[in-house]
Protein backbone atom coordinates (compact mmCIF):
# COMPACT_ATOMS: atom_id res chain seq x y z
CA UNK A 1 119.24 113.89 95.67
CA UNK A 2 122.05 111.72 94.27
CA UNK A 3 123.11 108.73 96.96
CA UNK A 4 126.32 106.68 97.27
CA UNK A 5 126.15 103.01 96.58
CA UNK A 6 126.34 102.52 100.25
CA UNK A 7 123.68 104.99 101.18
CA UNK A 8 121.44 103.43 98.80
CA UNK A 9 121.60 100.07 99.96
CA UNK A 10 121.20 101.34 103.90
CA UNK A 11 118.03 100.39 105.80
CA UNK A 12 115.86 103.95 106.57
CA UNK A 13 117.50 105.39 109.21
CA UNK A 14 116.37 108.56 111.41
CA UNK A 15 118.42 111.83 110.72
CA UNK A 16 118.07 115.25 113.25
CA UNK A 17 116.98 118.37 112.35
CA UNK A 18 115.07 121.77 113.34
CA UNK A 19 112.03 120.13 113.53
CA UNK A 20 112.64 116.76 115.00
CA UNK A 21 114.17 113.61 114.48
CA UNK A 22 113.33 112.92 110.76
CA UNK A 23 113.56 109.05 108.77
CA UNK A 24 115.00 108.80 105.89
CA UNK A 25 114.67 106.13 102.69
CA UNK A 26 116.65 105.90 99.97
CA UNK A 27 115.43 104.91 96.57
CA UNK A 28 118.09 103.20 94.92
CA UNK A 29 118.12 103.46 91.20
CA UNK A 30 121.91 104.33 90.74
CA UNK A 31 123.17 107.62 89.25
CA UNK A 32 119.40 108.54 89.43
CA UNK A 33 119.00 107.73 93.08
CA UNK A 34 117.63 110.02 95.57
CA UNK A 35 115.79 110.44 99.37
CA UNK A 36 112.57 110.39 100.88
CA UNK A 37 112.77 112.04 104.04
CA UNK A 38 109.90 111.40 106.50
CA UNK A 39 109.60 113.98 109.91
CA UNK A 40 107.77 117.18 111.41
CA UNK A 41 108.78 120.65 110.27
CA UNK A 42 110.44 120.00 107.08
CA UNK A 43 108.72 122.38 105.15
CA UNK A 44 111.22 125.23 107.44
CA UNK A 45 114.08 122.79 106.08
CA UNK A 46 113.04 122.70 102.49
CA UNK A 47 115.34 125.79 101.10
CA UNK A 48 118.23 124.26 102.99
CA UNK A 49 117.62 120.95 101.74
CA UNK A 50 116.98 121.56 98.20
CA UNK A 51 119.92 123.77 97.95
CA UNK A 52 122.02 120.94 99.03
CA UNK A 53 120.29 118.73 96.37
CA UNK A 54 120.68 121.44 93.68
CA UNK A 55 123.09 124.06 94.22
CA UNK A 56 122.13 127.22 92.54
CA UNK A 57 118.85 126.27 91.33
CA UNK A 58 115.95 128.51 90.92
CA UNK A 59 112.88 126.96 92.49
CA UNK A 60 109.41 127.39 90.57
CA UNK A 61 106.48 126.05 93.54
CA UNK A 62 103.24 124.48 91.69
CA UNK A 63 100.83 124.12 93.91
CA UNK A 64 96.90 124.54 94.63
CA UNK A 65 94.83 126.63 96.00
CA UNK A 66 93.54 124.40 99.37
CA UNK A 67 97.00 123.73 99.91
CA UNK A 68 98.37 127.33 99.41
CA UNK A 69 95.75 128.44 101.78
CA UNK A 70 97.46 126.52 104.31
CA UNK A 71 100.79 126.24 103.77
CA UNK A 72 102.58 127.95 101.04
CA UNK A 73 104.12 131.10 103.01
CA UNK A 74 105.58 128.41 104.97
CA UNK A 75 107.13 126.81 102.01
CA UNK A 76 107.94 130.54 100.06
CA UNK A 77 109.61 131.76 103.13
CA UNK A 78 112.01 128.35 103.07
CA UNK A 79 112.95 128.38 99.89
CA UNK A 80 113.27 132.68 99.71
CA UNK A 81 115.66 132.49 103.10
CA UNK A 82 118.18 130.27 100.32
CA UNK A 83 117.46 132.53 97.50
CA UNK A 84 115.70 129.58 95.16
CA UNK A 85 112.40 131.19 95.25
CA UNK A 86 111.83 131.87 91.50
CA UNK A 87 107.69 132.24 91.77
CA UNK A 88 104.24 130.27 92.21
CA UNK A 89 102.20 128.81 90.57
CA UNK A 90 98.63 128.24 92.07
CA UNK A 91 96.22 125.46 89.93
CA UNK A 92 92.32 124.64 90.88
CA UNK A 93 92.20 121.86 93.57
CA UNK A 94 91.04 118.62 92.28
CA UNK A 95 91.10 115.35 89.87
CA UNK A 96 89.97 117.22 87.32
CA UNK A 97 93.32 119.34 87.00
CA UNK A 98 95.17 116.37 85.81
CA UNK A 99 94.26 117.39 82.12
CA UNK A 100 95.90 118.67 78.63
CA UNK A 101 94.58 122.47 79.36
CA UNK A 102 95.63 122.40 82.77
CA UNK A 103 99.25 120.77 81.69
CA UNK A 104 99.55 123.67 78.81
CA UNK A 105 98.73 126.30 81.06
CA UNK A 106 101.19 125.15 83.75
CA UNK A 107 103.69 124.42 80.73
CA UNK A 108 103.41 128.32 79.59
CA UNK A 109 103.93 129.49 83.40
CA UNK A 110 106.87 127.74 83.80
CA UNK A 111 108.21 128.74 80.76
CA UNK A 112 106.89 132.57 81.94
CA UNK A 113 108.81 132.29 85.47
CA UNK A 114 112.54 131.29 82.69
CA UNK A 115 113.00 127.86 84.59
CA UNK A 116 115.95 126.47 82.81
CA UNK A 117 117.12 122.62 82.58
CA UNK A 118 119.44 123.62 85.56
CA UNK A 119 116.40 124.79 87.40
CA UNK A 120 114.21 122.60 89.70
CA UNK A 121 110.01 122.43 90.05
CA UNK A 122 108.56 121.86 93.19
CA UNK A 123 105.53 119.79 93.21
CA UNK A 124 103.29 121.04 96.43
CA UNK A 125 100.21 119.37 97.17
CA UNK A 126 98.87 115.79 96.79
CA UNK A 127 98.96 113.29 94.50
CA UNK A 128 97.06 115.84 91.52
CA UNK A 129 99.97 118.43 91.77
CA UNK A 130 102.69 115.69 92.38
CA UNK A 131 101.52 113.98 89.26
CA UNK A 132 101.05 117.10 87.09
CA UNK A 133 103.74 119.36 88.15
CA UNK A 134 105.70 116.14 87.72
CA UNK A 135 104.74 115.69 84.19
CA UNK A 136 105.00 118.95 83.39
CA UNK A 137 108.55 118.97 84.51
CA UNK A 138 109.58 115.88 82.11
CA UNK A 139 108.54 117.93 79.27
CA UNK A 140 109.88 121.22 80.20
CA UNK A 141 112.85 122.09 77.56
CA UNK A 142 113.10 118.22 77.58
CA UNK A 143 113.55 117.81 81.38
CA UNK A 144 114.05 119.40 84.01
CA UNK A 145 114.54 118.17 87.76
CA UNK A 146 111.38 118.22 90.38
CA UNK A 147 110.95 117.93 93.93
CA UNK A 148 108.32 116.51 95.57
CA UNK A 149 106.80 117.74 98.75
CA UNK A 150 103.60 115.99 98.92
CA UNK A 151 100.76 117.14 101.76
CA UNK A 152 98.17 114.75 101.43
CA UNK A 153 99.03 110.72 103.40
CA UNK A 154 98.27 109.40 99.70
CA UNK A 155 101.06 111.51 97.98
CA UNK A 156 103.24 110.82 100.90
CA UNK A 157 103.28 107.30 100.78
CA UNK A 158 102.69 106.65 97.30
CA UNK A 159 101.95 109.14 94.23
CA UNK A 160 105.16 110.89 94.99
CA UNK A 161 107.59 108.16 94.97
CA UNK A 162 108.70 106.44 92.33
CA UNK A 163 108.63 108.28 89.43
CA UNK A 164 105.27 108.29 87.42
CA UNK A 165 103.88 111.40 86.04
CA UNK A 166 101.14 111.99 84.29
CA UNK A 167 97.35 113.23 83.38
CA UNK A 168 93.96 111.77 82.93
CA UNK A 169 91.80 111.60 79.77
CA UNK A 170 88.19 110.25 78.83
CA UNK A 171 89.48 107.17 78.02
CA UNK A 172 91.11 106.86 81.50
CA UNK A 173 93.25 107.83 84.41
CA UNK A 174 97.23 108.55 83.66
CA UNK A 175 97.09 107.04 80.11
CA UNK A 176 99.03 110.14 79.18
CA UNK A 177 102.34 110.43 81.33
CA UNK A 178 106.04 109.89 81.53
CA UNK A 179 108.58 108.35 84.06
CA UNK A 180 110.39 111.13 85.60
CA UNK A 181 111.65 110.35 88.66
CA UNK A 182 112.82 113.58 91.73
CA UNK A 183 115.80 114.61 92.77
CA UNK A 184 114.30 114.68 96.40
CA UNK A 185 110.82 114.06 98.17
CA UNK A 186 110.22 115.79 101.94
CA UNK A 187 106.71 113.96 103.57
CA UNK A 188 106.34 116.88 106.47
CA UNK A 189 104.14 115.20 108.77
CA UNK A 190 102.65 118.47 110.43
CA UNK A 191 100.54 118.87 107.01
CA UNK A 192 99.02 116.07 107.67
CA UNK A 193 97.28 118.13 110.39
CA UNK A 194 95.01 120.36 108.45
CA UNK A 195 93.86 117.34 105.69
CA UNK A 196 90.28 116.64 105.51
CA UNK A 197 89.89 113.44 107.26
CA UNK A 198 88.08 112.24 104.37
CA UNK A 199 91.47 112.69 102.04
CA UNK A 200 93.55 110.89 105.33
CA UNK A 201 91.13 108.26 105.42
CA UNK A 202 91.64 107.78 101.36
CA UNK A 203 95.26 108.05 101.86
CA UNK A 204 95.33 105.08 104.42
CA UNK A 205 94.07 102.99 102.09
CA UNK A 206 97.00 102.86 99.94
CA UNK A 207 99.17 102.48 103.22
CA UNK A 208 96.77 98.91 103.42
CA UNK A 209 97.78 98.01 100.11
CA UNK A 210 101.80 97.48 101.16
CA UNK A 211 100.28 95.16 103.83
CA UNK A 212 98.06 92.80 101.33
CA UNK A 213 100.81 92.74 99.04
CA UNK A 214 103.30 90.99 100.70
CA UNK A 215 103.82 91.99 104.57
CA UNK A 216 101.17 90.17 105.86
CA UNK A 217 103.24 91.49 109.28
CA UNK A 218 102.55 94.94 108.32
CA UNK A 219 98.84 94.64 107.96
CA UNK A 220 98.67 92.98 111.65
CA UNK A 221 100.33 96.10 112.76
CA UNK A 222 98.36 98.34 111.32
CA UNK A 223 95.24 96.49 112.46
CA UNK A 224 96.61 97.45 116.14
CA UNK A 225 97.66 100.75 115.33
CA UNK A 226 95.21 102.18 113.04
CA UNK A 227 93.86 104.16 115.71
CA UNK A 228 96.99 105.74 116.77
CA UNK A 229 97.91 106.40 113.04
CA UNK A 230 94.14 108.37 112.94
CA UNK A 231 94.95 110.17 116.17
CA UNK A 232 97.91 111.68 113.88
CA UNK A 233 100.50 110.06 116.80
CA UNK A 234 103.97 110.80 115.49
CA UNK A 235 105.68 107.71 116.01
CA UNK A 236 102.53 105.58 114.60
CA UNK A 237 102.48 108.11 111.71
CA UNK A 238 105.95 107.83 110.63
CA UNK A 239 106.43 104.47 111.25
CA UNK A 240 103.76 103.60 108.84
CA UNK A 241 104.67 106.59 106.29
CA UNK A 242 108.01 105.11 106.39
CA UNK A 243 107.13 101.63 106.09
CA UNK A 244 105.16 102.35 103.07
CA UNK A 245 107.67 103.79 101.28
CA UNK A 246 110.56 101.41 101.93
CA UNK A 247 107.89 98.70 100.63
CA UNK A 248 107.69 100.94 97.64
CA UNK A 249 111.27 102.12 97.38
CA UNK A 250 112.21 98.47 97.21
CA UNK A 251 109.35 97.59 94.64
CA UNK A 252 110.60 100.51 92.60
CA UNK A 253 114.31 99.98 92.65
CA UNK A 254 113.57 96.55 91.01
CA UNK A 255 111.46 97.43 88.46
CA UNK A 256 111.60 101.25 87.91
CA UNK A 257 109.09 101.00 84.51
CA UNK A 258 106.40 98.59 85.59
CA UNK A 259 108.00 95.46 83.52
CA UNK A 260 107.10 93.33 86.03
CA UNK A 261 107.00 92.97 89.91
CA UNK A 262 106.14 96.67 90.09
CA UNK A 263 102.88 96.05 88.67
CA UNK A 264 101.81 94.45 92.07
CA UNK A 265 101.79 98.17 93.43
CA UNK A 266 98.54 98.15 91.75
CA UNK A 267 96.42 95.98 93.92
CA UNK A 268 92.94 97.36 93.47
CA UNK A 269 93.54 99.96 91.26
CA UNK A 270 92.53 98.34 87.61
CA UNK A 271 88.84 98.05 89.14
CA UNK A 272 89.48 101.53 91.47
CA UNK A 273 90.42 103.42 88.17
CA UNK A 274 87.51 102.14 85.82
CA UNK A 275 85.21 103.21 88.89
CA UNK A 276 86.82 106.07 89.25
CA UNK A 277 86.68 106.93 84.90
CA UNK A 278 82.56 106.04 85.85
CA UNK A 279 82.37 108.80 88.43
CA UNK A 280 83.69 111.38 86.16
CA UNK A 281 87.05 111.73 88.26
CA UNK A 282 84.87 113.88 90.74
CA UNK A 283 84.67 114.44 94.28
CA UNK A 284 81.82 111.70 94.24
CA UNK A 285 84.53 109.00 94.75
CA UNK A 286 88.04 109.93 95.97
CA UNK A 287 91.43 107.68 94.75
CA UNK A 288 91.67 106.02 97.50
CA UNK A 289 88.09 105.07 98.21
CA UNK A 290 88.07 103.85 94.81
CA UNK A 291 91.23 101.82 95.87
CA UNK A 292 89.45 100.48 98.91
CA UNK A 293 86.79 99.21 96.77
CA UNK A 294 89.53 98.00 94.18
CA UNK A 295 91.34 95.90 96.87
CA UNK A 296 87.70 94.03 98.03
CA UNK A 297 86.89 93.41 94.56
CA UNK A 298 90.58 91.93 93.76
CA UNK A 299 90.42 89.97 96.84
CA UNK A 300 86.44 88.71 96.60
CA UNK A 301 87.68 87.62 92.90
CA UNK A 302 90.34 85.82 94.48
CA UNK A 303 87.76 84.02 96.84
CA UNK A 304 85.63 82.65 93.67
CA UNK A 305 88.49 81.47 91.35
CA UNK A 306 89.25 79.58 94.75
CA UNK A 307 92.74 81.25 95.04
CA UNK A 308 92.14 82.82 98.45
CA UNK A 309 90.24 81.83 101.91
CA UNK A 310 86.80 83.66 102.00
CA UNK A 311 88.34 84.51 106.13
CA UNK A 312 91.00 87.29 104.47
CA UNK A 313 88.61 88.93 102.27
CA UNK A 314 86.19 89.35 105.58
CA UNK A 315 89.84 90.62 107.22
CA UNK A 316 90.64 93.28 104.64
CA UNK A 317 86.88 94.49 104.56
CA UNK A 318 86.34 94.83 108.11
CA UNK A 319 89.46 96.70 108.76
CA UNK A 320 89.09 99.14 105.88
CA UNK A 321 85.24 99.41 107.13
CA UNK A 322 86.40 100.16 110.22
CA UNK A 323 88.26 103.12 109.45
CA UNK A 324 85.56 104.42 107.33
CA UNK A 325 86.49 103.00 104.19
CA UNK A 326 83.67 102.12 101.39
CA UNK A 327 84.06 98.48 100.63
CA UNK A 328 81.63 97.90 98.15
CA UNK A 329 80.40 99.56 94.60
CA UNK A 330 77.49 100.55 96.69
CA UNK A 331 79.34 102.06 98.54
CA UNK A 332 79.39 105.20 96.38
CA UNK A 333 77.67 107.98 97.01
CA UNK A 334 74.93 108.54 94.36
CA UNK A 335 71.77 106.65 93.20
CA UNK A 336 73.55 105.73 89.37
CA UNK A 337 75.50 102.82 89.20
CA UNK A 338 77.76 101.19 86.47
CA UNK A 339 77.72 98.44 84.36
CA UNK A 340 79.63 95.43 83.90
CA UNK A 341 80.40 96.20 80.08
CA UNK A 342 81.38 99.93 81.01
CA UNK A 343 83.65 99.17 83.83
CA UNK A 344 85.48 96.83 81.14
CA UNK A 345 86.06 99.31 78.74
CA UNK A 346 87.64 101.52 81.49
CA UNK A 347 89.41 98.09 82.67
CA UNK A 348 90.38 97.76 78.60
CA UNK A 349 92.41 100.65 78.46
CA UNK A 350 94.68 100.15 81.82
CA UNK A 351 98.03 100.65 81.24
CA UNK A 352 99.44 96.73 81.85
CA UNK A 353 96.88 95.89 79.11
CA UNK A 354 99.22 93.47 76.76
CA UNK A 355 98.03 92.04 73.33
CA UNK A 356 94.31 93.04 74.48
CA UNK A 357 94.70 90.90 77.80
CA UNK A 358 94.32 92.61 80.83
CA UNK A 359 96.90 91.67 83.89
CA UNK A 360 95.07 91.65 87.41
CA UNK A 361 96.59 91.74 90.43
CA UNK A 362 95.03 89.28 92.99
CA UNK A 363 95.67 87.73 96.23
CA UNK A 364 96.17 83.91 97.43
CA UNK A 365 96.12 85.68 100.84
CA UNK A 366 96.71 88.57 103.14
CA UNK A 367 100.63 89.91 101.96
CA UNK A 368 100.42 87.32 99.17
CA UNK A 369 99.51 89.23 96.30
CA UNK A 370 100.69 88.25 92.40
CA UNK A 371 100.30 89.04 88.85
CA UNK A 372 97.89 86.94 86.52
CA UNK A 373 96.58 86.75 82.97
CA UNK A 374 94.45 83.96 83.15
CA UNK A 375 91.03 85.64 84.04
CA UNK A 376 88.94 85.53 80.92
CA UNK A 377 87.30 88.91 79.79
CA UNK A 378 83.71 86.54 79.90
CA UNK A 379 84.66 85.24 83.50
CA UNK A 380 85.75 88.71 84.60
CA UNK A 381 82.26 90.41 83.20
CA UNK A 382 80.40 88.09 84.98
CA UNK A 383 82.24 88.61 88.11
CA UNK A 384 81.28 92.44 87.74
CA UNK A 385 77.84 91.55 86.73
CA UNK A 386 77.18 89.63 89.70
CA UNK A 387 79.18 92.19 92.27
CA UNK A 388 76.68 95.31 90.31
CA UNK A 389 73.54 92.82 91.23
CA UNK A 390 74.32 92.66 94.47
CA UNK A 391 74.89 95.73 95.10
CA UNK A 392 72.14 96.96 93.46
């Protein structure tokens, strides 16, 4: 939803509604600007909303089948009360749905249900369906608009802002994508209720990440309140849904195509992806596990090229251990593990890969993270090589 200069620049601020007092954050990126709103019960809201962010548009729902099971009539009955209900589209739950013959099937759907370049996709589910139905949407008779309404805690406070879209191949995750930012995003905090805690747990992880990369206040917080967050309290909920997504709203705004600071969004994620390309993109190790893992790595790293204190690497890996995090390749569930030399070629193809050197995101402390070229391909294989031996 477009936003007035002054609205953009406004701290998140709480809004009423139906179902609760709701926060709001604006994501400021001018005449393509739009709101992440953050409450219980907005899925009743979402017809009313989205017809206020597109007047007249015909709605086409992607989702998946876990999520449909749950909460689609919910979402259909919304959007049919408005008249913006053009049809849905149910895809296979999982990873593995981020791919070319998934994309061309949703493609042809879309194209089957006549959305138009007026018309609007909603992307329903988590951070699979945000990213597909997203890039699907980019493409569409050369663009048309999407909404997210993400139902997993990793879509809500990261996958579905900011704008990236996109599919995995063999070669890697999202190597095949576009920027394509919404017109709106609604986090309903009552789905959270019916996620596998597994998926919350995985979720959290990326809510760590704002924390290590440069709110060092944040991550004390959250080292109080991870409990109550767990417990699904509202106010711990939304406070840290919304705090992650001002920290990425602001990140974002900045640097909308990754030419620079926004690159520090992916703390733990150039070692998470290659272990997650390893696993096959299966069930075996979720995003955010592999993220978990990603963030130790990035931070033990840090600890040897004598950037960081060993005491905040011990900090970040007991607190995601104590929610149930992995921490360590090990960690995996399985009996095969990786190489050093396989991980790299996964590490190889990441997307801030410049003139064949890879950019890694490390830490000189707790909510000091920054950007780096200098790690040598030799001094980064060894690193792995050692972390596989003793984990072995």
């Amino acid at each position: 939803m477009a936003v007035d200069a002054d609205r953009a620049e406004a701290r998140a601020a709480p809004e009423s509604g139906s179902g609760g007092a709701a926060r709001r954050v604006p994501v400021a990126l001018g005449a393509r600007s739009y709101d992440i709103v953050i409450g219980p019960g907005l899925l009743a809201q979402a017809g009313e909303r989205i017809a206020a962010a597109a007047p007249g548009a015909k709605c086409a729902i992607v989702t998946d089948e876990t999520v449909a099971g749950h909460h689609l009539p919910a979402l259909e009955s919304s959007l049919a009360a408005t008249g913006l209900h053009a049809g849905t589209i149910v895809l296979p739950p999982g990873e593995a749905t981020k791919s070319f013959s998934e994309l061309a099937r949703l493609s042809e759907a879309l194209l089957e249900l006549a959305i138009e370049r007026g018309d609007l996709v909603v992307a329903f589910g988590g951070g699979v369906i945000g990213d597909l139905a997203g890039f699907a949407a980019s493409i569409l008779r050369r663009g048309v608009r999407v909404v997210q309404i993400p139902t997993t805690l990793l879509a809500q406070v990261d996958s579905s802002v900011g704008g990236k879209t996109g599919i995995n191949t063999p070669q890697g995750k999202n190597l095949i994508g576009t920027f394509h930012q919404p017109s709106l995003v609604l986090a309903d905090l009552d789905v959270l209720k019916t996620l596998d805690p597994r998926q919350f747990r995985a979720g959290y992880a990326e809510i760590v990440k704002y924390g290590l990369i440069r709110d060092a206040r944040f991550f004390d917080w959250l080292e109080r309140h991870a409990g109550d967050i767990f417990a699904l309290s509202p106010d711990a909920l939304g406070e840290a849904v919304e705090r992650s997504c001002k920290a990425k709203a602001e990140i974002v705004a900045m640097d909308e195509r990754e030419s620079g600071m926004r690159a520090l969004l992916n703390l733990g994620h150039t070692f998470g992806h290659a272990l997650e390309g390893w696993s096959g993109y299966s069930d075996r190790l979720l995003h955010g596990e592999a993220v978990a893992i990603g963030m130790c790595l990035a931070f033990e790293l840090s600890v040897e090229l004598g950037l960081c204190g060993a005491d905040a690497l011990e900090r970040v890996r007991g607190h995601l251990t104590a929610v149930g995090l992995p921490t360590r390749i090990e960690d995996i569930a399985g009996e095969a593990r990786p190489d050093a030399q396989r991980l790299l070629a996964y590490m190889a193809q990441d997307k801030k890969v410049a003139g064949g050197t890879l950019a890694l995101v490390l830490a000189r402390g707790i909510g000091e993270a920054f950007i780096t070229r200098d790690v040598a391909a030799d001094r980064l294989a060894r690193f792995l090589a050692a972390r596989l031996r003793h984990d072995s």
